[in-house]
Protein backbone atom coordinates (compact mmCIF):
# COMPACT_ATOMS: atom_id res chain seq x y z
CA UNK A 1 0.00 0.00 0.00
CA UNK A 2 0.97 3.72 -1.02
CA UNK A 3 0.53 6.28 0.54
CA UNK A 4 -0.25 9.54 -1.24
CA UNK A 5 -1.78 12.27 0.70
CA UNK A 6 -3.63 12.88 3.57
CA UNK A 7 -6.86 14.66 4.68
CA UNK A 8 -6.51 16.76 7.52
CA UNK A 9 -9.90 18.14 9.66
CA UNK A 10 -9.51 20.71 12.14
CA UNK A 11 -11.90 22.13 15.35
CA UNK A 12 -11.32 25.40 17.13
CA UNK A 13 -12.12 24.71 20.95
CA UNK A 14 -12.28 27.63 23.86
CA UNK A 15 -10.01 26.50 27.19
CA UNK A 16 -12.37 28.53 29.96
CA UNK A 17 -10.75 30.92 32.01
CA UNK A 18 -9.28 29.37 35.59
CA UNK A 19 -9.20 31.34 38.79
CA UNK A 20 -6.54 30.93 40.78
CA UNK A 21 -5.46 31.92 44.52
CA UNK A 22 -1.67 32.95 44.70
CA UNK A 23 -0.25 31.90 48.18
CA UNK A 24 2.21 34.08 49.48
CA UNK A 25 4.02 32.61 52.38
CA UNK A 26 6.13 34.43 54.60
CA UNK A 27 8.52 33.14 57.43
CA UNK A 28 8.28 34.17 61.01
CA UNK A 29 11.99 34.15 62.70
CA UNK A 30 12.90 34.43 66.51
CA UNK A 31 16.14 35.54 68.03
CA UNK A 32 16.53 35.16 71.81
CA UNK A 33 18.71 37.99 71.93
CA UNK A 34 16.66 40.59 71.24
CA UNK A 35 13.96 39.12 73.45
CA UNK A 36 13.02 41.47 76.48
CA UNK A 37 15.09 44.25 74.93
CA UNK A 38 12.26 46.57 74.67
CA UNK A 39 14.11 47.99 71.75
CA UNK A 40 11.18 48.36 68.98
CA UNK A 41 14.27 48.48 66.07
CA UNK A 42 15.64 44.90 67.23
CA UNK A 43 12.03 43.37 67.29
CA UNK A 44 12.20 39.56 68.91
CA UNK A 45 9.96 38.01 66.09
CA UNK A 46 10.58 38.92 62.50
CA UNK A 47 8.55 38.88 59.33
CA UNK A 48 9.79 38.43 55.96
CA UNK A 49 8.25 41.14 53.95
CA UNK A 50 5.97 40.98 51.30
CA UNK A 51 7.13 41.28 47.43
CA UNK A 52 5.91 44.22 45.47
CA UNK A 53 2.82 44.00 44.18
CA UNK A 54 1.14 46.33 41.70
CA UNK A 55 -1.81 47.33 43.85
CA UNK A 56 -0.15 47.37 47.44
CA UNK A 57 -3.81 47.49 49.10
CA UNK A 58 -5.88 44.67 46.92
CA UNK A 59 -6.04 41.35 46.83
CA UNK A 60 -6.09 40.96 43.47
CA UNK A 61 -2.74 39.70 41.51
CA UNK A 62 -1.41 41.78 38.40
CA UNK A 63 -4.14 39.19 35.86
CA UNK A 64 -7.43 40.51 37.43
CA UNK A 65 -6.87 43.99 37.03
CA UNK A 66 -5.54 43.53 33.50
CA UNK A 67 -8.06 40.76 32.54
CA UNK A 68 -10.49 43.42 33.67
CA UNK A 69 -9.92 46.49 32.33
CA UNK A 70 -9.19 44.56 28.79
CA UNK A 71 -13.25 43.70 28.81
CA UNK A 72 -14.01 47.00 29.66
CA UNK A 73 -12.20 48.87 27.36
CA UNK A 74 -11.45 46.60 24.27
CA UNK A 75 -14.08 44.32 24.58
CA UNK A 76 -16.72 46.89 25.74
CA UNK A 77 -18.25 44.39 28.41
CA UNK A 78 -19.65 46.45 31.08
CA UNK A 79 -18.72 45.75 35.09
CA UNK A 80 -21.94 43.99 35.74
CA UNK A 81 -21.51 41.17 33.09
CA UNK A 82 -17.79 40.63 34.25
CA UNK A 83 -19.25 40.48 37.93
CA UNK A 84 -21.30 37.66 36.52
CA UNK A 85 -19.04 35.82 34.08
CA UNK A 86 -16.39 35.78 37.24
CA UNK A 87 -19.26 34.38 39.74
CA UNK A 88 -19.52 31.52 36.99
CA UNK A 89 -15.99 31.02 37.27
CA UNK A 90 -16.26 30.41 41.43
CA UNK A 91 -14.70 34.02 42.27
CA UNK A 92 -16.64 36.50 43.98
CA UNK A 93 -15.07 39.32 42.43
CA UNK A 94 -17.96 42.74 42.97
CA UNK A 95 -17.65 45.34 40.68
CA UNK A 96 -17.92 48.29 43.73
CA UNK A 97 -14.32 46.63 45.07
CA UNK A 98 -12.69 47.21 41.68
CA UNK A 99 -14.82 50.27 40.03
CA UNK A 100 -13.07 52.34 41.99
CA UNK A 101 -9.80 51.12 42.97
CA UNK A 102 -8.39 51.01 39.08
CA UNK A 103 -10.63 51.91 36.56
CA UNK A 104 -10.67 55.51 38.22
């Protein structure tokens, strides 16, 4: 048998959206040393700190905001269907929290 060509069939398929929760974990450290010292520079217990994040006050990572404002503007989706479409997706994400906070 000869082979002598092929047919080839294609289907254009839509991966939904996933919401994720980014975990940000930071160690706690104790010194002895410092313990007792009553000096608030030299603190007993330390904290790493937290890595900069675009919105300092929000919960929501860099993707939201920019996921967000792209329906707005581009795809001319207004806040109340994106409040929906994200409740579909499992995240309780209400249009007051971010109305104000980015979109100005």
């Amino acid at each position: 048998m000869v082979r002598f060509g092929e047919e080839v069939s294609e289907q254009l398929d839509l991966i939904p959206a996933q919401v994720k929760v980014i975990r940000t974990i930071r160690p706690q450290y104790g010194c002895r040393n410092y313990e007792g010292s009553g000096d608030e520079e030299k603190s007993a217990v330390r904290i790493a700190p937290m890595p900069p994040r675009m919105l300092p006050q929000s919960s929501a990572a860099e993707g939201l905001p920019a996921h967000i404002v792209t329906g707005k503007f581009c795809d001319s989706l207004p806040l109340y269907r994106q409040e929906k479409m994200y409740r579909r997706l499992g995240a309780e994400v209400s249009r007051k929290n971010y109305s104000g906070s980015f979109l100005g």
